[in-house]
N, C-alpha and C. Protein backbone atom coordinates (compact mmCIF):
# COMPACT_ATOMS: atom_id res chain seq x y z
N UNK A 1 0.84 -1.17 0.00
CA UNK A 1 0.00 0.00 0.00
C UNK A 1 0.89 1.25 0.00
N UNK A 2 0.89 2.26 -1.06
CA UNK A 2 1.28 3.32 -0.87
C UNK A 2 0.59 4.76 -0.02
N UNK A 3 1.71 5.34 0.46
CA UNK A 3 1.20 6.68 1.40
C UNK A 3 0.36 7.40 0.54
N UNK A 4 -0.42 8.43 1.12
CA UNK A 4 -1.04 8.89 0.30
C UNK A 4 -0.70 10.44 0.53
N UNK A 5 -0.82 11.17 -1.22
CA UNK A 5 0.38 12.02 -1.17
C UNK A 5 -0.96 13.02 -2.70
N UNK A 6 -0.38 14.15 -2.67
CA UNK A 6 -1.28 14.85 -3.06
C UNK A 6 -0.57 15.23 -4.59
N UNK A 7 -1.47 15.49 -5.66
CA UNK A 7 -1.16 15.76 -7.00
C UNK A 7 0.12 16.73 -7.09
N UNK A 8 1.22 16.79 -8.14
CA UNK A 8 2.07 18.03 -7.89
C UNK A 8 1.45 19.30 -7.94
N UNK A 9 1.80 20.33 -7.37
CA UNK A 9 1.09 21.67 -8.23
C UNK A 9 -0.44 21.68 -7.58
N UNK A 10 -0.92 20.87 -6.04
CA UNK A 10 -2.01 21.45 -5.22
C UNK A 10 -1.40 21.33 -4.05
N UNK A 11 -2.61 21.60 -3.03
CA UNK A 11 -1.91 21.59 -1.93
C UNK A 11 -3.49 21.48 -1.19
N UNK A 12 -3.39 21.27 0.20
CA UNK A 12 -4.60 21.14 1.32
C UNK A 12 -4.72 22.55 2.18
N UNK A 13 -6.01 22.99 2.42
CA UNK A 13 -6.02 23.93 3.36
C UNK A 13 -6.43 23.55 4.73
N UNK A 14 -5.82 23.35 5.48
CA UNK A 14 -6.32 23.20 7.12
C UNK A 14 -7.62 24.37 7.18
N UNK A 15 -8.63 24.15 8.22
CA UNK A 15 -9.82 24.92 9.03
C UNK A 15 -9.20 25.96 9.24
N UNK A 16 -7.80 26.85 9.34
CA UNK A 16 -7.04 28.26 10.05
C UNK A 16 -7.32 28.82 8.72
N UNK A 17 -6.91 28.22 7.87
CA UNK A 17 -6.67 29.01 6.45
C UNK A 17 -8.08 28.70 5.76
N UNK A 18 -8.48 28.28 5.52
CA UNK A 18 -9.96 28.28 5.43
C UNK A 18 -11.00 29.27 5.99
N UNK A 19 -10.91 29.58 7.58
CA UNK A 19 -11.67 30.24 7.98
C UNK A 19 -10.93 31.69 7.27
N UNK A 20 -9.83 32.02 7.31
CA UNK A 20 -9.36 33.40 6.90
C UNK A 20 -9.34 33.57 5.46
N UNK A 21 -9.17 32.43 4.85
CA UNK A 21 -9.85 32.81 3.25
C UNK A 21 -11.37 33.07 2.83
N UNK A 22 -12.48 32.59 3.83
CA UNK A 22 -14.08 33.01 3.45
C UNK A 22 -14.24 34.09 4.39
N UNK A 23 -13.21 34.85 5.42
CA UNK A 23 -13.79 36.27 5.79
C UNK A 23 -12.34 36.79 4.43
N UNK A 24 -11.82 36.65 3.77
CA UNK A 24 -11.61 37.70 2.76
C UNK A 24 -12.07 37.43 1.94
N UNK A 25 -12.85 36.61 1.15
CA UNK A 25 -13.99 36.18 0.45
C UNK A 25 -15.47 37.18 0.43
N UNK A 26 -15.37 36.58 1.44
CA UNK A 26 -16.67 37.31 2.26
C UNK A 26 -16.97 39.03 2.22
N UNK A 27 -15.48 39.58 2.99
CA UNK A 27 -15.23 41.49 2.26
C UNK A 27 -15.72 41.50 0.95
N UNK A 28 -15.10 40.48 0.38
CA UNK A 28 -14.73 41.09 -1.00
C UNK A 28 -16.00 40.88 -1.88
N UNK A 29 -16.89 39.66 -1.75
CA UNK A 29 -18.64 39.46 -1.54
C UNK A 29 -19.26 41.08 -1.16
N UNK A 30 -19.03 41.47 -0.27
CA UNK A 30 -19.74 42.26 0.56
C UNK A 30 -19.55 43.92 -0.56
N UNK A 31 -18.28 44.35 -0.99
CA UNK A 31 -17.94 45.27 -1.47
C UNK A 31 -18.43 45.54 -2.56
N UNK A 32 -18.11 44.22 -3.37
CA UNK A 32 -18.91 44.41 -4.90
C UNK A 32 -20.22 44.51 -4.97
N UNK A 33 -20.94 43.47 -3.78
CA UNK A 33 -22.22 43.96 -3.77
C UNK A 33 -23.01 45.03 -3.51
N UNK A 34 -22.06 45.84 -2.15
CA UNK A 34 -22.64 47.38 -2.16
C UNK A 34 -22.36 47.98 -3.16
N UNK A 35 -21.72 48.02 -4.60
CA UNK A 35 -21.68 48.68 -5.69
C UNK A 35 -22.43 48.30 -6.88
N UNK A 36 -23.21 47.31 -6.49
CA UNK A 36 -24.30 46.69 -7.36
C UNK A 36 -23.69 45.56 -8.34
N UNK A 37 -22.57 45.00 -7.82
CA UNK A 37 -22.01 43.85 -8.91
C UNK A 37 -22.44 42.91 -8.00
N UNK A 38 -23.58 41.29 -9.32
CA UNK A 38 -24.11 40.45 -9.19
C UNK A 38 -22.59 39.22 -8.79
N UNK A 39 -23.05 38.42 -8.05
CA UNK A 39 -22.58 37.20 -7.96
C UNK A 39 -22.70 36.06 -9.38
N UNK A 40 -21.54 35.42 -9.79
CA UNK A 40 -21.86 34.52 -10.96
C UNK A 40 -21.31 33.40 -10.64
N UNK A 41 -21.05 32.20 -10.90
CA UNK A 41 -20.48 30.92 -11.22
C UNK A 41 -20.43 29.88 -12.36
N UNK A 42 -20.28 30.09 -12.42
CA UNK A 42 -20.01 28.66 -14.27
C UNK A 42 -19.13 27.12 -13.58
N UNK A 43 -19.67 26.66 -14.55
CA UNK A 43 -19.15 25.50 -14.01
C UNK A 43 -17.54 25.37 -14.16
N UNK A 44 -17.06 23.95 -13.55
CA UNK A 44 -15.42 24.27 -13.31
C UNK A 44 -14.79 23.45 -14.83
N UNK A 45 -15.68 22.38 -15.54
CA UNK A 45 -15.61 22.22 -17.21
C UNK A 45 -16.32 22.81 -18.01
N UNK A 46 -15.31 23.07 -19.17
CA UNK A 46 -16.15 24.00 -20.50
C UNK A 46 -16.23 22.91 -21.75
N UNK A 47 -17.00 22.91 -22.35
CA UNK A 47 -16.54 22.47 -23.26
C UNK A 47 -15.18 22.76 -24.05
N UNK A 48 -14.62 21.73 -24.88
CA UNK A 48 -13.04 22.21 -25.35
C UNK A 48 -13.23 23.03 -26.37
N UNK A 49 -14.21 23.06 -27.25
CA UNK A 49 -14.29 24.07 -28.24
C UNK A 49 -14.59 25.38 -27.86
N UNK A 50 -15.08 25.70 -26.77
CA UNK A 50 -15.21 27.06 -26.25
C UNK A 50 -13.73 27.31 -25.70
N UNK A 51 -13.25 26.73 -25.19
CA UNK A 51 -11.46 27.09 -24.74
C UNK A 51 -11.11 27.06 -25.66
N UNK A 52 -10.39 26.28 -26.50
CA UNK A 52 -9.06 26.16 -27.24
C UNK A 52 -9.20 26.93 -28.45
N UNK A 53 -8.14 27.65 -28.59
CA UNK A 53 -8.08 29.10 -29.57
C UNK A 53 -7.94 30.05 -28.76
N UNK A 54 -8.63 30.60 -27.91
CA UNK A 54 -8.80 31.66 -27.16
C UNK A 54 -7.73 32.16 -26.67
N UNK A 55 -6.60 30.94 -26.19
CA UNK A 55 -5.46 31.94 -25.59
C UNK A 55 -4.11 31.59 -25.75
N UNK A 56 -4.31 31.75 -27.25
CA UNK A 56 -3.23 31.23 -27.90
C UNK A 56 -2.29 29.56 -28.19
N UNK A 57 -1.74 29.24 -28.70
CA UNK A 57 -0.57 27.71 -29.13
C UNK A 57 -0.41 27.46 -27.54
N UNK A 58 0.51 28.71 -27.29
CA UNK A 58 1.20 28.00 -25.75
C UNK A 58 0.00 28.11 -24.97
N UNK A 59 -0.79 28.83 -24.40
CA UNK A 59 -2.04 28.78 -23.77
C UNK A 59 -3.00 27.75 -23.80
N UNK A 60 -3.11 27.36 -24.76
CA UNK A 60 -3.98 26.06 -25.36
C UNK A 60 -3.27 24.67 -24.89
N UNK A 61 -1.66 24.96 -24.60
CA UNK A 61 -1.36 23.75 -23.92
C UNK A 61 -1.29 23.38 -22.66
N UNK A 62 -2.01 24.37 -21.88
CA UNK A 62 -1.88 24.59 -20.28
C UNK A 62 -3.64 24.11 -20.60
N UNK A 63 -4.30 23.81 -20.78
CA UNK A 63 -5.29 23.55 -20.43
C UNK A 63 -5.68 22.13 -19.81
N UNK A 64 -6.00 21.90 -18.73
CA UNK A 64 -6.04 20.30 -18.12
C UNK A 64 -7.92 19.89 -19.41
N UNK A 65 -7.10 18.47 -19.62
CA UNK A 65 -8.74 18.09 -21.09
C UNK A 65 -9.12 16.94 -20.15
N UNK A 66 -9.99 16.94 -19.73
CA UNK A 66 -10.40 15.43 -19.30
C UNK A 66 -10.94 14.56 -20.19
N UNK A 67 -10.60 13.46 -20.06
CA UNK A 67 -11.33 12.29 -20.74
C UNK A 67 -12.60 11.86 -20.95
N UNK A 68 -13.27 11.85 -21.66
CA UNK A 68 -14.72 10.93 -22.23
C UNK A 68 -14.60 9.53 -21.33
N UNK A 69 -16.01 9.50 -21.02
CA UNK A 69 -16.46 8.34 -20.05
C UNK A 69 -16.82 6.94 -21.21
N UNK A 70 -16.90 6.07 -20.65
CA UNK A 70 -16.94 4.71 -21.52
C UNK A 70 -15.94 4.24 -22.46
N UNK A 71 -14.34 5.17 -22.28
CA UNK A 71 -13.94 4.29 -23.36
C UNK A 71 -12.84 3.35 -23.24
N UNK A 72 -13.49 2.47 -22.24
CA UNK A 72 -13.24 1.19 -22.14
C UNK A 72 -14.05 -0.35 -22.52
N UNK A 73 -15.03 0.57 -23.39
CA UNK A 73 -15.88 -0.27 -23.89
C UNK A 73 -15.55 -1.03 -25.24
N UNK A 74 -15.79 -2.32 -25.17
CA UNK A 74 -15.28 -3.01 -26.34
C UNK A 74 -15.25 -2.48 -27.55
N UNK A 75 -16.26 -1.88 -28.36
CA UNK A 75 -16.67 -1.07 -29.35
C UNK A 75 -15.88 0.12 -29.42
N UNK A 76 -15.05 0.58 -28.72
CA UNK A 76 -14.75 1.71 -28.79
C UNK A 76 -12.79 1.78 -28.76
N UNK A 77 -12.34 0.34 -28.39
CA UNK A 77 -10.96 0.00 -28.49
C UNK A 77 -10.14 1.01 -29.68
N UNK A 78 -10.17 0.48 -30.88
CA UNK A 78 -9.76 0.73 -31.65
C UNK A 78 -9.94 2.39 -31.79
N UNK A 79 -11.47 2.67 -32.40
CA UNK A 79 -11.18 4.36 -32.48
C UNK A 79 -10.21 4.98 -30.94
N UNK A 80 -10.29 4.67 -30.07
CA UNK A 80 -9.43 5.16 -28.79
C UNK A 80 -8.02 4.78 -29.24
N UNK A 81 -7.75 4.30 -29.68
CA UNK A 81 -6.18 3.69 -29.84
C UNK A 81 -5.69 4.78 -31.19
N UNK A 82 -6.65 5.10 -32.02
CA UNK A 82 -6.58 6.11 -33.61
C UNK A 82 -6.52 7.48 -32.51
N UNK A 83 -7.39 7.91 -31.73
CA UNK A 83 -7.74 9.12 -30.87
C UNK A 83 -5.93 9.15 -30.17
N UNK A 84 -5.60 8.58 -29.67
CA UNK A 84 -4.87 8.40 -28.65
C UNK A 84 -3.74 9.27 -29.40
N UNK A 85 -3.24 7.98 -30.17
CA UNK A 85 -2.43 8.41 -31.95
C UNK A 85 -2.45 9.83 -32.02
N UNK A 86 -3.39 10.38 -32.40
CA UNK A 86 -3.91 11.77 -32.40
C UNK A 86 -3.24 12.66 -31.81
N UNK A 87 -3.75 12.74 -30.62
CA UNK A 87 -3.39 13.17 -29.02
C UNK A 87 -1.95 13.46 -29.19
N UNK A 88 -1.51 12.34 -29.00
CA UNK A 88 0.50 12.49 -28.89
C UNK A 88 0.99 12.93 -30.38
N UNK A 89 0.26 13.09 -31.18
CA UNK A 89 0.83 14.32 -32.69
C UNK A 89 0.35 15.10 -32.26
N UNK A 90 -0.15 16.23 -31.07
CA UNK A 90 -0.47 17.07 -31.04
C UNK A 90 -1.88 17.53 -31.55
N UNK A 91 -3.10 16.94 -32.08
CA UNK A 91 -4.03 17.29 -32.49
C UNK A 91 -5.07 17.12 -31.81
N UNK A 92 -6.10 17.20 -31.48
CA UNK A 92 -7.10 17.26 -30.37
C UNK A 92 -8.14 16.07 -31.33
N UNK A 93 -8.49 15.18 -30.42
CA UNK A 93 -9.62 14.20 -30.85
C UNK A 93 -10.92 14.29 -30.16
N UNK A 94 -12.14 14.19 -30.82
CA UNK A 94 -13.12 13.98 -29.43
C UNK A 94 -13.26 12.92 -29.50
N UNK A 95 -12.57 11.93 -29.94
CA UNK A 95 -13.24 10.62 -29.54
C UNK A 95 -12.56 10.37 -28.04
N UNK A 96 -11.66 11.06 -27.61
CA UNK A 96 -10.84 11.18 -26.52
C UNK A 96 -11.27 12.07 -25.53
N UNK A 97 -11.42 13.22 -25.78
CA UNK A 97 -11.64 14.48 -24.76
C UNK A 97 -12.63 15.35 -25.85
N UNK A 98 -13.79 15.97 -25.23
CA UNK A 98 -14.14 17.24 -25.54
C UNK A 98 -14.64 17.78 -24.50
N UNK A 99 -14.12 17.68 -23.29
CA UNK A 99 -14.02 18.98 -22.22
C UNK A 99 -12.92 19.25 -21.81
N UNK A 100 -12.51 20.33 -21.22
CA UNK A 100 -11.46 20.52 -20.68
C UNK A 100 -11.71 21.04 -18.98
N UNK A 101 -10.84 21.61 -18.09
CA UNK A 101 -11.09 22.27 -16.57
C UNK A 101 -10.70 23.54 -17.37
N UNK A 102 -11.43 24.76 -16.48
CA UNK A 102 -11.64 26.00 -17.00
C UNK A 102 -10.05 26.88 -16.57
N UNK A 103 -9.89 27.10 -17.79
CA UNK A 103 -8.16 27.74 -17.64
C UNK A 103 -8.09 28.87 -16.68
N UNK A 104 -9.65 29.66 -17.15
CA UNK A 104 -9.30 31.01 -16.82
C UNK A 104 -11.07 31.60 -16.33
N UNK A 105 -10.84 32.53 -15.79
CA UNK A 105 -13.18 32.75 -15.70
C UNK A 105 -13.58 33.74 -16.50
N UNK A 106 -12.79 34.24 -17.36
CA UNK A 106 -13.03 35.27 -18.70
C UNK A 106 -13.76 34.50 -19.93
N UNK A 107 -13.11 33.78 -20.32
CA UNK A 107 -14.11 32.76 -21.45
C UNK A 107 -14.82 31.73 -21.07
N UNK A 108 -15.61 31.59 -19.74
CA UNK A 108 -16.86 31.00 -19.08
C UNK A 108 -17.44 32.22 -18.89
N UNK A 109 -17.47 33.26 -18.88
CA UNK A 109 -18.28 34.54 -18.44
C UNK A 109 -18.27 34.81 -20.37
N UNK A 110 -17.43 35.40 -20.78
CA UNK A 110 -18.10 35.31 -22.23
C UNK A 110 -18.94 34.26 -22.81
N UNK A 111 -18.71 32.53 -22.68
CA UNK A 111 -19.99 32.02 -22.60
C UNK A 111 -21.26 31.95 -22.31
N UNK A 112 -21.03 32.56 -21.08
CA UNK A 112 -22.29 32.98 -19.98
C UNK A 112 -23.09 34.47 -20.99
N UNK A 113 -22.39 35.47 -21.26
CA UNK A 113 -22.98 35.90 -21.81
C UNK A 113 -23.91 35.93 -22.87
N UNK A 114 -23.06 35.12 -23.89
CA UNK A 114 -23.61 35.02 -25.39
C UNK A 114 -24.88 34.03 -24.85
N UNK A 115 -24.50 33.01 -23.90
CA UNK A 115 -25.98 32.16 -24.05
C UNK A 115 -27.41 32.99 -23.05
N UNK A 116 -26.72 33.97 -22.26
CA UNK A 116 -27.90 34.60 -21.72
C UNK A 116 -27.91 36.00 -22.38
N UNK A 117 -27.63 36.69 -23.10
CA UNK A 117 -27.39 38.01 -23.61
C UNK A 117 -29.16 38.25 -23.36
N UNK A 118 -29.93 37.79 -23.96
CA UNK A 118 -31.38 38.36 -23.72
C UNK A 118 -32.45 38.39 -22.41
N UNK A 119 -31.35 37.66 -21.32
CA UNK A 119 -31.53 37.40 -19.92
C UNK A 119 -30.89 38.54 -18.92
N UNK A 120 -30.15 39.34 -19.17
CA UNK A 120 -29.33 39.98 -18.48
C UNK A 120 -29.40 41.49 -19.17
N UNK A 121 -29.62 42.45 -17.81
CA UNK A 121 -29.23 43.79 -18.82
C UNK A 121 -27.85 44.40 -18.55
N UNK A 122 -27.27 45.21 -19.43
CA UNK A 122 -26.07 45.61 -19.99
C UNK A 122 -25.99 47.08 -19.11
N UNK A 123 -25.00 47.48 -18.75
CA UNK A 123 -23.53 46.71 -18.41
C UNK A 123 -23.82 45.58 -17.68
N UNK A 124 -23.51 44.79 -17.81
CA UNK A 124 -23.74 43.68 -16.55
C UNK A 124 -22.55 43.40 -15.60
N UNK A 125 -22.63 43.79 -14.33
CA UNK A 125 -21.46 44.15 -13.74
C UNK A 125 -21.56 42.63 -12.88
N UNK A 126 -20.51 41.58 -12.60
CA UNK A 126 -20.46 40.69 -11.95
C UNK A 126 -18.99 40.43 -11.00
N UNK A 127 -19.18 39.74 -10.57
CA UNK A 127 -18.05 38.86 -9.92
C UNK A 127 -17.90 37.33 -9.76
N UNK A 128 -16.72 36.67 -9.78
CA UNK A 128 -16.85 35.22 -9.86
C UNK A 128 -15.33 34.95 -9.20
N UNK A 129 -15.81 33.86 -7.94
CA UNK A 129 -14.53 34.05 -6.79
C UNK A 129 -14.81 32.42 -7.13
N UNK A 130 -14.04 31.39 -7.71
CA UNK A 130 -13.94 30.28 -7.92
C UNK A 130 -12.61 29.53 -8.58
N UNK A 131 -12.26 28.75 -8.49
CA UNK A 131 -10.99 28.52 -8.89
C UNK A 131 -10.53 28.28 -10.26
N UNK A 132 -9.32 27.84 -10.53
CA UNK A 132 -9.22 27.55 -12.06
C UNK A 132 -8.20 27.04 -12.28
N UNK A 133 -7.73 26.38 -13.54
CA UNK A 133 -6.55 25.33 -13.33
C UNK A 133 -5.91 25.30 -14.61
N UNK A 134 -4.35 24.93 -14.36
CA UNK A 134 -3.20 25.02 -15.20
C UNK A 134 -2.51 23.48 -15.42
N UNK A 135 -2.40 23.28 -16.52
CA UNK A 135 -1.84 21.66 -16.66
C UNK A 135 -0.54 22.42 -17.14
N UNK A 136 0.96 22.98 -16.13
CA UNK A 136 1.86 23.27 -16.54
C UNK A 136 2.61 22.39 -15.54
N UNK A 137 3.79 22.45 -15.64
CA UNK A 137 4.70 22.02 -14.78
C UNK A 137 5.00 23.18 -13.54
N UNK A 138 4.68 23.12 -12.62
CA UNK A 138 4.40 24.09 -11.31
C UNK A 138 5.92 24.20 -10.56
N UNK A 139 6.40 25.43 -10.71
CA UNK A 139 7.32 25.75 -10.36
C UNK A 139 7.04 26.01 -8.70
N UNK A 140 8.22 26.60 -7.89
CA UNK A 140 8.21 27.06 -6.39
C UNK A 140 7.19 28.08 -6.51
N UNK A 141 6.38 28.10 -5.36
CA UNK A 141 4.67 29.18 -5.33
C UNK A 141 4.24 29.36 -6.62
N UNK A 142 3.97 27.86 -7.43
CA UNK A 142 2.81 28.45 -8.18
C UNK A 142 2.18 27.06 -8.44
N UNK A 143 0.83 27.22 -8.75
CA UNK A 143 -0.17 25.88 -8.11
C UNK A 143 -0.83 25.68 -9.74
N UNK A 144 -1.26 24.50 -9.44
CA UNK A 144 -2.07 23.57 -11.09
C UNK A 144 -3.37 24.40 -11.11
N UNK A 145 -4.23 24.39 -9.45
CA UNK A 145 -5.48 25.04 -8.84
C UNK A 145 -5.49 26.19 -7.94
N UNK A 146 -6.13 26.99 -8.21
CA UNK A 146 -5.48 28.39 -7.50
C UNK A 146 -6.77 28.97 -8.03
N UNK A 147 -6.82 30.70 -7.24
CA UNK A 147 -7.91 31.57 -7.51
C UNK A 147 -7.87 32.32 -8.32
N UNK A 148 -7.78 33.37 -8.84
CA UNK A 148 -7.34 34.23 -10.22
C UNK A 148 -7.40 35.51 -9.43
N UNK A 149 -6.47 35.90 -9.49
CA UNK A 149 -6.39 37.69 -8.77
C UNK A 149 -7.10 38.36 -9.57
N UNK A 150 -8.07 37.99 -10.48
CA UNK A 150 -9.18 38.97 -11.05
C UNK A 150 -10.42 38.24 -10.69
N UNK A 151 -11.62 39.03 -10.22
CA UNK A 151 -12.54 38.79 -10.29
C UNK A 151 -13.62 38.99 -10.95
């Protein structure tokens, strides 16, 4: 049995740091809202065609893609093995992945828009305090999952 040991590039917050990250959460909740900016959230996968392009060759390779469910199913061997192929030339398959974890909360809020544009009135002033993630190789203080100093 191996120890159990945490992904490179995250880390755990103890209850100390926890409680002092949702009262600066919480200010920062409190501020935007006395200025009339709404609360938002999007989910933490986008689809991959809404990411990839958006932020450039090297950008596009920091994106964590998760895998499609079932393809360990007999029927599906072979195209997965052509997908795979794919993958390691550098080309994106969906028979493999078509989601990715959200790089960044700028192009989930431009999603958010275009699909509610006739739901929402303009300016639409928001905020979105949620995390977001980097498939890079994580140097000293800097994390895979982390918050975005923009809100």
């Amino acid at each position: 049995m191996s120890k159990p040991g945490l992904p490179q590039g995250t880390r755990d917050f103890g209850p100390e740091t926890v409680h002092k990250r949702n009262y600066i959460f919480d200010t920062i909740r409190s501020v935007f809202e006395l200025y009339g900016f709404e609360p938002l959230e999007t989910p933490a996968m986008e689809n991959l065609d809404t990411l990839l392009g958006k932020y450039g060759e090297e950008g596009d390779k920091l994106i964590f893609k998760i895998l499609n469910n079932g393809l360990d199913h007999e029927s599906k061997k072979d195209p997965a093995r052509t997908a795979f192929e794919n993958i390691l030339s550098g080309k994106n398959d969906k028979a493999i992945t078509e989601r990715a974890l959200r790089y960044d909360l700028t192009i989930p809020f431009a999603r958010y828009v275009a699909m509610h544009q006739h739901e929402i009135s303009f300016p639409f002033r928001r905020y979105q305090l949620q995390p977001v993630w980097r498939a890079d190789r994580p140097q000293k203080g800097r994390y895979r999952e982390f918050y975005p100093d923009r809100f």
